[in-house]
N, C-alpha and C. Protein backbone atom coordinates (compact mmCIF):
# COMPACT_ATOMS: atom_id res chain seq x y z
N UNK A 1 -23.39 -5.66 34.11
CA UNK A 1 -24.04 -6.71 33.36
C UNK A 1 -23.78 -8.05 34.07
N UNK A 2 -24.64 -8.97 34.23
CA UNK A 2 -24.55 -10.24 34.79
C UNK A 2 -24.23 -11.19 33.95
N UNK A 3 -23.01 -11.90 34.61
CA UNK A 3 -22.28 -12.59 33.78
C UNK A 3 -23.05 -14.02 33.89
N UNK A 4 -22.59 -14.53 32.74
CA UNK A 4 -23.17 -16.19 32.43
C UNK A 4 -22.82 -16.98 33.87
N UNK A 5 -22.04 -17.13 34.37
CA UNK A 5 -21.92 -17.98 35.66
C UNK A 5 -22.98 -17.40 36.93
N UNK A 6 -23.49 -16.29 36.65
CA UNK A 6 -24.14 -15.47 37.13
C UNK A 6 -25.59 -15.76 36.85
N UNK A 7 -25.70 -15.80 35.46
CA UNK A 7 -27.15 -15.97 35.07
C UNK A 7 -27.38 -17.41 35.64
N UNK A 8 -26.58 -18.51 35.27
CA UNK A 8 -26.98 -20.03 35.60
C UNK A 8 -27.11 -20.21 36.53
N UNK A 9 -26.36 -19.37 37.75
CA UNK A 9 -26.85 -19.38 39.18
C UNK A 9 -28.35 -19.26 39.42
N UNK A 10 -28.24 -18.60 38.74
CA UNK A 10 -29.68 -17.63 39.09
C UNK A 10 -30.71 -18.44 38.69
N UNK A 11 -30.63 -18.95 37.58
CA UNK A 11 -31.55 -20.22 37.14
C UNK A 11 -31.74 -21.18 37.46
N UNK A 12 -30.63 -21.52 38.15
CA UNK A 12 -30.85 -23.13 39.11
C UNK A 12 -31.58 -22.98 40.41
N UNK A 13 -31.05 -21.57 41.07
CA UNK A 13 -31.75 -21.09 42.84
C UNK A 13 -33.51 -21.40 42.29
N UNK A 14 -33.55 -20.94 41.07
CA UNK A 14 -34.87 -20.59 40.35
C UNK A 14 -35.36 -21.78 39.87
N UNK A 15 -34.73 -22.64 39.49
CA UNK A 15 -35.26 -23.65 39.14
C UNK A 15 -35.51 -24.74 40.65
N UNK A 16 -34.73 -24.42 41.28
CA UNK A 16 -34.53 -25.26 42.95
C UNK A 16 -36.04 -24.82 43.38
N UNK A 17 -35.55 -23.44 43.71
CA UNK A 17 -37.40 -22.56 44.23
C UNK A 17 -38.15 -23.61 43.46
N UNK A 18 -38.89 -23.90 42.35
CA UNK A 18 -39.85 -23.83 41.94
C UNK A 18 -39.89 -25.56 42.09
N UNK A 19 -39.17 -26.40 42.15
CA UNK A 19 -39.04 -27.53 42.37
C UNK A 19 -39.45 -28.10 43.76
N UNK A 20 -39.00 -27.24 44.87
CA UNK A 20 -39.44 -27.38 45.97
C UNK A 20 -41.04 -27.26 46.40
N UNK A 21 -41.27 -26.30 45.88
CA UNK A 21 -42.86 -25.52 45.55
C UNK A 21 -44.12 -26.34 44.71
N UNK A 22 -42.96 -26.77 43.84
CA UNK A 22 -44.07 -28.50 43.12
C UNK A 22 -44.07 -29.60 44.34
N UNK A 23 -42.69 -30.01 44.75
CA UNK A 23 -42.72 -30.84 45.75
C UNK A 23 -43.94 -30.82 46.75
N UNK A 24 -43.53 -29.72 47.42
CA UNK A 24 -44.67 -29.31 48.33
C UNK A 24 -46.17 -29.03 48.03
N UNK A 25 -46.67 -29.09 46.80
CA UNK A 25 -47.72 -28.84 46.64
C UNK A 25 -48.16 -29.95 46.05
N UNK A 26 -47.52 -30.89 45.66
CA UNK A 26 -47.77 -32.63 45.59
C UNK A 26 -48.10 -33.00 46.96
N UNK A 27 -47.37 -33.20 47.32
CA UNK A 27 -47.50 -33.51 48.95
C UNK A 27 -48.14 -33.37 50.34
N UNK A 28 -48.55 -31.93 49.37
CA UNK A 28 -50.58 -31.96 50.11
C UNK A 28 -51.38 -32.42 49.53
N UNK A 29 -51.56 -32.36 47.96
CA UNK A 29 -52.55 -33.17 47.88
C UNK A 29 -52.73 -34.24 47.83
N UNK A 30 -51.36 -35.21 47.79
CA UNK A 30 -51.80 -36.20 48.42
C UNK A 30 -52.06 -36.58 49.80
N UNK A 31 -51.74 -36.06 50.59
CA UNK A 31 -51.81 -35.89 52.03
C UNK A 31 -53.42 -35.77 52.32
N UNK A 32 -54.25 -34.88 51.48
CA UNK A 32 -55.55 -34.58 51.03
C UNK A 32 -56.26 -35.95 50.59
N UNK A 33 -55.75 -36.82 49.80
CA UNK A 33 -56.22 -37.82 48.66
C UNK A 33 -56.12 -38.95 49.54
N UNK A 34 -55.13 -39.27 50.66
CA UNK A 34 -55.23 -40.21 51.27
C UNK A 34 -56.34 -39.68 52.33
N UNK A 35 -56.29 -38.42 52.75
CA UNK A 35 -57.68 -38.12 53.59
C UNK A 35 -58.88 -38.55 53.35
N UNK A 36 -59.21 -38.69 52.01
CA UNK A 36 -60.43 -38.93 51.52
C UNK A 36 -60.84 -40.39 51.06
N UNK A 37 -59.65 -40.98 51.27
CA UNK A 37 -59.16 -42.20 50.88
C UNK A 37 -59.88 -43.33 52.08
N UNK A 38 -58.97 -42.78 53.72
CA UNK A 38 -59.55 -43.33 54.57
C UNK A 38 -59.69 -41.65 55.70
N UNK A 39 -60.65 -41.21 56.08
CA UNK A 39 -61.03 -40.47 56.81
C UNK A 39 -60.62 -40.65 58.03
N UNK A 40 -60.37 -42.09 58.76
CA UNK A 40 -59.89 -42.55 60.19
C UNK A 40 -58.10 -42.46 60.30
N UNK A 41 -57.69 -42.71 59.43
CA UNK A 41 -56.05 -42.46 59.28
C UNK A 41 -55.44 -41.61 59.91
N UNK A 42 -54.96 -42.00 60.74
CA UNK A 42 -53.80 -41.32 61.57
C UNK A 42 -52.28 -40.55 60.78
N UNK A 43 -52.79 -39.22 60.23
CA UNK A 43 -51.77 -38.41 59.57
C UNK A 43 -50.67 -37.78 59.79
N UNK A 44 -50.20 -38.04 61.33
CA UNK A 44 -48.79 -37.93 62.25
C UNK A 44 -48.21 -39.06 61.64
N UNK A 45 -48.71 -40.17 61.40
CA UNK A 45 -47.71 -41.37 61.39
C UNK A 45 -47.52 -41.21 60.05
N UNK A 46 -47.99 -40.52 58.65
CA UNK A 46 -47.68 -40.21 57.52
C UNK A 46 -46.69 -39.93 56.93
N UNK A 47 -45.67 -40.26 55.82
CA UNK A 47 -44.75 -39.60 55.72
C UNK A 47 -44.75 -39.66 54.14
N UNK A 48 -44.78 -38.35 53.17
CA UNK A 48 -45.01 -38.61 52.08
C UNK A 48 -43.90 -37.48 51.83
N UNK A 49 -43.43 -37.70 50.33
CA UNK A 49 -42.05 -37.05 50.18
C UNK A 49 -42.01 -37.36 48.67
N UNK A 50 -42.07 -36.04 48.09
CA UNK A 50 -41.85 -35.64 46.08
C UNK A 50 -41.13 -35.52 45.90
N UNK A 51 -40.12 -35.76 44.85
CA UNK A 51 -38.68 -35.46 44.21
C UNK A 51 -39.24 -35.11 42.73
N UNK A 52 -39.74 -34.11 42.37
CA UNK A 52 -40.42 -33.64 40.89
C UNK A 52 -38.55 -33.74 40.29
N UNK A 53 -37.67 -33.43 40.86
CA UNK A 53 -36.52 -33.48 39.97
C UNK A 53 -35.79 -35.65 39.55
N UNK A 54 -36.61 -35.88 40.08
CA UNK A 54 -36.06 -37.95 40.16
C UNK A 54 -37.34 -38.08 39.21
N UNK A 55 -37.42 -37.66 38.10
CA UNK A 55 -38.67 -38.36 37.48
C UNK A 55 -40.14 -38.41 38.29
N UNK A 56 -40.20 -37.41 38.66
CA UNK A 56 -41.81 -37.22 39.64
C UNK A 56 -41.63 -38.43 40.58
N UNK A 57 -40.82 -38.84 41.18
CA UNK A 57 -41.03 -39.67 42.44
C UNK A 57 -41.93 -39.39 43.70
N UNK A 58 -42.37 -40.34 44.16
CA UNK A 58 -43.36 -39.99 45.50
C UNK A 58 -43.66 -41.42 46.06
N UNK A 59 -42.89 -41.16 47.28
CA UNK A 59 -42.48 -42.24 48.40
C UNK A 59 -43.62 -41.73 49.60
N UNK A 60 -44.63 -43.13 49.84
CA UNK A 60 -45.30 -42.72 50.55
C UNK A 60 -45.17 -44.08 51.92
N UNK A 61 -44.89 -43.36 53.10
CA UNK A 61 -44.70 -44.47 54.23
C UNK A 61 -45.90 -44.30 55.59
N UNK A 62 -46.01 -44.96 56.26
CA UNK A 62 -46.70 -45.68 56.80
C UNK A 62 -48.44 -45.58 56.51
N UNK A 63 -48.44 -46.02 54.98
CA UNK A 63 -49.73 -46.48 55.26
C UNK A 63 -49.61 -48.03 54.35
N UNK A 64 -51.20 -48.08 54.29
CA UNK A 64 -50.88 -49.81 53.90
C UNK A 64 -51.14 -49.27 51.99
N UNK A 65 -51.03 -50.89 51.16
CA UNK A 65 -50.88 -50.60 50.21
C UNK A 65 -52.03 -50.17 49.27
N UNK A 66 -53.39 -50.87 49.80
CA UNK A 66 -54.70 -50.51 49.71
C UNK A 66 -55.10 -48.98 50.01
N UNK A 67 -54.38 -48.46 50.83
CA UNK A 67 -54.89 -47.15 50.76
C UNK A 67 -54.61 -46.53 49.65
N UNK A 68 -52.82 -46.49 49.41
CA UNK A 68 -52.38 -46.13 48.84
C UNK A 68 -52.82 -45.74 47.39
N UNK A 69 -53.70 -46.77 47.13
CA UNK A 69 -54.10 -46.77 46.13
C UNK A 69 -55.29 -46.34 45.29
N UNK A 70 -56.02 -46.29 46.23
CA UNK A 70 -56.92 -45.27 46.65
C UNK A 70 -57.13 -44.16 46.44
N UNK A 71 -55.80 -43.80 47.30
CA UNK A 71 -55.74 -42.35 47.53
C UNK A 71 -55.25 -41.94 45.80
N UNK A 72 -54.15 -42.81 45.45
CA UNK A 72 -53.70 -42.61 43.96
C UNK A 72 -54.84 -42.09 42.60
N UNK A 73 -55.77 -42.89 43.15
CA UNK A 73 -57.08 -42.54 42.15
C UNK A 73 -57.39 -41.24 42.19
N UNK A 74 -57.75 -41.21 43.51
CA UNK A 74 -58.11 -39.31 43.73
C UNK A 74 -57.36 -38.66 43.30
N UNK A 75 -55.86 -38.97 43.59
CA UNK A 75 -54.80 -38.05 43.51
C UNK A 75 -54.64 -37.62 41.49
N UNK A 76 -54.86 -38.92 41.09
CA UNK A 76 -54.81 -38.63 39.52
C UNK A 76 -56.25 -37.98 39.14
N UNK A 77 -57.45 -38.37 39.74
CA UNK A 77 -58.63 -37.85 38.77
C UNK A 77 -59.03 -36.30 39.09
N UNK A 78 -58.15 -35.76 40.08
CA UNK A 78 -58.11 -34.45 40.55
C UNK A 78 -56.97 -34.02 39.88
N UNK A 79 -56.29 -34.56 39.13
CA UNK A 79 -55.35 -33.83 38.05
C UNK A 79 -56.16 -33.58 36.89
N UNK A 80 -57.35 -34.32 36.53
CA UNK A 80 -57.39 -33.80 35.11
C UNK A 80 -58.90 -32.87 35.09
């Protein structure tokens, strides 16, 4: 039988997995949303990065703030 220190392990690896997996699947679509945002954008120099566990954080670097925002629109009206 699997003990309680056992089970909570198991739930956090599990909860980690699935956290990473949101991360990463934020992080294309915005990667996507700024694509559509500006089509000419140079996406090497991109650096976008989710923390679904920090209160849905999403740190997005080298673009300007106008895109950003942009892209934010898409990124929300393709959520609902």
């Amino acid at each position: 039988m699997i003990s309680n220190k056992e089970e909570a392990q198991l739930a956090n690896a599990l909860t980690h997995d699935i956290n990473d997996a949101l991360n990463r699947r934020i992080e294309e679509r915005f990667r996507a949303a700024l694509f559509l945002a500006d089509p000419g954008l140079n996406m090497d120099t991109v650096t976008i990065v989710s923390n679904v566990e920090n209160d849905n954080e999403l740190t997005i670097d080298g673009v300007d703030d106008e895109t950003i925002d942009k892209a934010m629109a898409i990124f929300e009206s393709q959520s609902e």
